[in-house]
PDB file of N, CA and C in Angstrom:
ATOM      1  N   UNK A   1     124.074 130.877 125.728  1.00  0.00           N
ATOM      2  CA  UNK A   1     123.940 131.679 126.940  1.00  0.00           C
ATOM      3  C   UNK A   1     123.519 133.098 126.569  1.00  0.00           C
ATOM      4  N   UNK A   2     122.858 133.564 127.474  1.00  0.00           N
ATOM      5  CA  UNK A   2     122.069 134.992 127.370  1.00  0.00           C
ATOM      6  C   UNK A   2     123.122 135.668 127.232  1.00  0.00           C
ATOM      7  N   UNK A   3     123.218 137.361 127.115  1.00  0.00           N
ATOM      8  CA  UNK A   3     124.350 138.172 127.812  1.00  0.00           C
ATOM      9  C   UNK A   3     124.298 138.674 128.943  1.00  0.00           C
ATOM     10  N   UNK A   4     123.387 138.239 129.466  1.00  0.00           N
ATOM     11  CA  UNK A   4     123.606 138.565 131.121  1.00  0.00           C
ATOM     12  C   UNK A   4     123.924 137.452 131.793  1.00  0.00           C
ATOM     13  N   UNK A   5     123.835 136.405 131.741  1.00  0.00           N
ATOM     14  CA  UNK A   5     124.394 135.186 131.978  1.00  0.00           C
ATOM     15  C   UNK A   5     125.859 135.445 132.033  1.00  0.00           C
ATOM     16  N   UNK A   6     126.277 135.329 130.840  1.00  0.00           N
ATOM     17  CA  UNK A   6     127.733 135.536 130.770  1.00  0.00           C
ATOM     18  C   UNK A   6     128.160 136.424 131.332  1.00  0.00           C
ATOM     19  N   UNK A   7     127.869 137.663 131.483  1.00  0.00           N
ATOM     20  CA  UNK A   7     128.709 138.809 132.088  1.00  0.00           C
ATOM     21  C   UNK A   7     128.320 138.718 133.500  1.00  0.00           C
ATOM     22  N   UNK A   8     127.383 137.633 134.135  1.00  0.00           N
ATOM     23  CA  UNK A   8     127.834 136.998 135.504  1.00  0.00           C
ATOM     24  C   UNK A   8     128.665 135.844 135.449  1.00  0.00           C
ATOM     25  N   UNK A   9     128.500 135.380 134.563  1.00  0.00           N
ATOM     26  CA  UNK A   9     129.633 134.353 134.537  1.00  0.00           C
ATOM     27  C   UNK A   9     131.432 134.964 134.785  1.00  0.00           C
ATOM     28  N   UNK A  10     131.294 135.499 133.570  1.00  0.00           N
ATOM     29  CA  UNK A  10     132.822 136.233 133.901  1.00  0.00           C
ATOM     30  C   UNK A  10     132.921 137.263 134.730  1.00  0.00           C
ATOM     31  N   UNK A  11     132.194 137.938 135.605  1.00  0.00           N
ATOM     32  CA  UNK A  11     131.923 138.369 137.283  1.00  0.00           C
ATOM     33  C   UNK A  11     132.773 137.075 138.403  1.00  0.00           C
ATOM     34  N   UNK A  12     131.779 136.458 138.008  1.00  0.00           N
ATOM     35  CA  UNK A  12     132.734 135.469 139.151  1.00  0.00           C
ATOM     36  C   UNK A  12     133.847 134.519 139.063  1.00  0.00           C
ATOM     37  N   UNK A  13     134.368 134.417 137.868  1.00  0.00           N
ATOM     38  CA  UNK A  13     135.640 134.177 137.446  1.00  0.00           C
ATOM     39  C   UNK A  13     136.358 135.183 137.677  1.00  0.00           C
ATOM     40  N   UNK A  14     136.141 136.137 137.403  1.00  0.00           N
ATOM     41  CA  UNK A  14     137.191 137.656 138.028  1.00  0.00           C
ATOM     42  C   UNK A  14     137.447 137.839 139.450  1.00  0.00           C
ATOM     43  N   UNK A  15     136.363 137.080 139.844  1.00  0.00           N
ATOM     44  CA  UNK A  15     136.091 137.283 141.386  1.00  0.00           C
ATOM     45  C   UNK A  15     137.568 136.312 142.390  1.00  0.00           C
ATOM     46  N   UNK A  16     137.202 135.249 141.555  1.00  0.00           N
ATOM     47  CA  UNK A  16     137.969 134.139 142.349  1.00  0.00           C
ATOM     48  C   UNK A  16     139.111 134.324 142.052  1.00  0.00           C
ATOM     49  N   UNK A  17     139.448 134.587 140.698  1.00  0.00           N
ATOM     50  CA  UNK A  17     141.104 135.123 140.251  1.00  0.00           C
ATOM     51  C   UNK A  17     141.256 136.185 141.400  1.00  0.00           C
ATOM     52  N   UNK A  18     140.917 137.069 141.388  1.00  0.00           N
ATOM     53  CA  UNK A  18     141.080 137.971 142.550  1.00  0.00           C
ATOM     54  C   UNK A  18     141.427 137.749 143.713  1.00  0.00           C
ATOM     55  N   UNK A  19     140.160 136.992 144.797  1.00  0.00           N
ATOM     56  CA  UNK A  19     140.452 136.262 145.744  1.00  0.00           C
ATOM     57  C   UNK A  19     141.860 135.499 146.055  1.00  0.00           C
ATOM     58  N   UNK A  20     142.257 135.002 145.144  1.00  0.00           N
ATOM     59  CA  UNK A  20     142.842 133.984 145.089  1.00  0.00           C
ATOM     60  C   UNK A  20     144.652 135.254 144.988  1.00  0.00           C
ATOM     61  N   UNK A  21     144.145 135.963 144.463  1.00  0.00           N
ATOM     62  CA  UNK A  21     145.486 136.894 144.001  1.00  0.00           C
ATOM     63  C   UNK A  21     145.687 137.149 145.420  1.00  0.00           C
ATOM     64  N   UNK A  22     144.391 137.835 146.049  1.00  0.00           N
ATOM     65  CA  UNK A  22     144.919 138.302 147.529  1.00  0.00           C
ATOM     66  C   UNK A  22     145.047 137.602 148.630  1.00  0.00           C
ATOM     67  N   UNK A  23     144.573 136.198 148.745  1.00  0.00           N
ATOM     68  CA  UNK A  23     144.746 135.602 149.455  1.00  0.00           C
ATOM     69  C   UNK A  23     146.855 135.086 149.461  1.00  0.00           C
ATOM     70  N   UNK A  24     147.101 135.420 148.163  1.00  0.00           N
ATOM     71  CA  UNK A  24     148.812 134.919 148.521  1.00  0.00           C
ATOM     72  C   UNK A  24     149.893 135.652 148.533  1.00  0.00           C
ATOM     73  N   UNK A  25     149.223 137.378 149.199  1.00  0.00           N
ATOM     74  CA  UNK A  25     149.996 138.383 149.764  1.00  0.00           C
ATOM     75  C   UNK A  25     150.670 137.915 151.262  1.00  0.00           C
ATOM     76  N   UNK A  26     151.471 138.555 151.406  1.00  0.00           N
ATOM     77  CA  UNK A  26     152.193 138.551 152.154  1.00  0.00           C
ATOM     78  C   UNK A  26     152.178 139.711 153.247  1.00  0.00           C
ATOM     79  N   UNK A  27     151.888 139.171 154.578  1.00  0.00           N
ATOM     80  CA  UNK A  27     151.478 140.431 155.579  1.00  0.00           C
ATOM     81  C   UNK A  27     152.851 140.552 155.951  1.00  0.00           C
ATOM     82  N   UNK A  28     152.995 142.308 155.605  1.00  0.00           N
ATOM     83  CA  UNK A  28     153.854 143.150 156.217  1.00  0.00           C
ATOM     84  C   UNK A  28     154.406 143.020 157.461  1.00  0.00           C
ATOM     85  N   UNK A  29     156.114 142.802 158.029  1.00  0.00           N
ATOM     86  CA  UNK A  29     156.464 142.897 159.167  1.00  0.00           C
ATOM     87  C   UNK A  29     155.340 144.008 160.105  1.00  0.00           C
ATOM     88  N   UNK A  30     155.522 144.981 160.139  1.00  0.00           N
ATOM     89  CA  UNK A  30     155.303 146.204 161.022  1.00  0.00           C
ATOM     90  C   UNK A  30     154.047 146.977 159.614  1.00  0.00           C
ATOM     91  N   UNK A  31     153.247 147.421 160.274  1.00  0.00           N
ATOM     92  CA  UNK A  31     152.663 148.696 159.879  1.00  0.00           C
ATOM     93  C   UNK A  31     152.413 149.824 159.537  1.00  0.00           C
ATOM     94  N   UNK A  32     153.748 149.784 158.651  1.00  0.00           N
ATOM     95  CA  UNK A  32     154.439 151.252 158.109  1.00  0.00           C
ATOM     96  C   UNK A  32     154.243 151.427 156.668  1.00  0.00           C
ATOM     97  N   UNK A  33     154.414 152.595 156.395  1.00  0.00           N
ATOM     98  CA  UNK A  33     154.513 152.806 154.766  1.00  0.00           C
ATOM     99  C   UNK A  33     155.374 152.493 154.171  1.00  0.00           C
ATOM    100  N   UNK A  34     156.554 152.527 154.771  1.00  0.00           N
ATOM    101  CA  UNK A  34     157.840 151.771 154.640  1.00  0.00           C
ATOM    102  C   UNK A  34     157.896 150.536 154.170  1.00  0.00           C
ATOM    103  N   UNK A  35     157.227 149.711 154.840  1.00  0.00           N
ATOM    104  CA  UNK A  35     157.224 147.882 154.975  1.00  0.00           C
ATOM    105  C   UNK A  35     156.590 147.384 154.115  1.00  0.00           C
ATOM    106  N   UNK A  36     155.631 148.365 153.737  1.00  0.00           N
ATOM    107  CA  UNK A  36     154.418 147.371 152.874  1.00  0.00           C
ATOM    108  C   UNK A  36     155.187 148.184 151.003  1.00  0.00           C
ATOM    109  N   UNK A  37     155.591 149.560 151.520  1.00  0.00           N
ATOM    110  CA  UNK A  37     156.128 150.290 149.772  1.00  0.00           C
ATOM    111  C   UNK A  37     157.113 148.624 149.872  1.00  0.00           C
ATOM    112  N   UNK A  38     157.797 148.732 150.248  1.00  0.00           N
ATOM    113  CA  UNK A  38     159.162 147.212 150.342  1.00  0.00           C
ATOM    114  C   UNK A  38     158.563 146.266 149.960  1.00  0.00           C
ATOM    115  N   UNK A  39     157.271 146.056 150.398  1.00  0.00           N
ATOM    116  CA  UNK A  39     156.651 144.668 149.762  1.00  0.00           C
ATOM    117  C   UNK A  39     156.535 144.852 148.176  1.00  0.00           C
ATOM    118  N   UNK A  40     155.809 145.926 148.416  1.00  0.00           N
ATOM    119  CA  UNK A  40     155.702 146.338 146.897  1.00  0.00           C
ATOM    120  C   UNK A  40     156.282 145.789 145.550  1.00  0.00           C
ATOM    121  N   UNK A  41     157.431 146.780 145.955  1.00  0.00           N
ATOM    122  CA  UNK A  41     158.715 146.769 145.025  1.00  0.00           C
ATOM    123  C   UNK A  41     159.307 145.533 144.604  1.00  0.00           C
ATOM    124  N   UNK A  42     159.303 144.546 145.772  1.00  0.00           N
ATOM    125  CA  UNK A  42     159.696 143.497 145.734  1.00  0.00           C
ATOM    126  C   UNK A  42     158.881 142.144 144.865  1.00  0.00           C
ATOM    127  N   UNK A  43     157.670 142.391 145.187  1.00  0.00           N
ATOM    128  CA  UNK A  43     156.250 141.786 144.529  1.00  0.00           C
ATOM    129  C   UNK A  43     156.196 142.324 143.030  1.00  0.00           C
ATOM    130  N   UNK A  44     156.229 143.235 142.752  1.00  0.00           N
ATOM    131  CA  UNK A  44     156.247 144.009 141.375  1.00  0.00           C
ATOM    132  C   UNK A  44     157.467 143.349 140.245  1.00  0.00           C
ATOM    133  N   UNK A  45     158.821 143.205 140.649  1.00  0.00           N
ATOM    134  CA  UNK A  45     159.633 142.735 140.067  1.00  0.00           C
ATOM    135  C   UNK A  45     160.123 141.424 140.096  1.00  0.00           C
TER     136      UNK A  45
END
């Protein structure tokens, strides 16, 4: 493989890891800075 090949290749492997990371967040009760720092903290540890 070329090196531009690859560094689209691993583009869209980063991509879908990604996707995939944010797709299995969790939407915040309410719309506060409050609710989502709480998610946070909670997600982090």
């Amino acid at each position: 493989m070329g090196k531009e090949r690859l560094m689209a290749f691993t583009d869209a492997v980063l991509a879908i890891i990604m996707t995939i990371l944010v797709l299995e967040l969790e939407k915040p009760e309410a719309a506060t800075l409050e609710s989502v720092l709480s998610m946070w903290i909670t997600t982090a540890v």
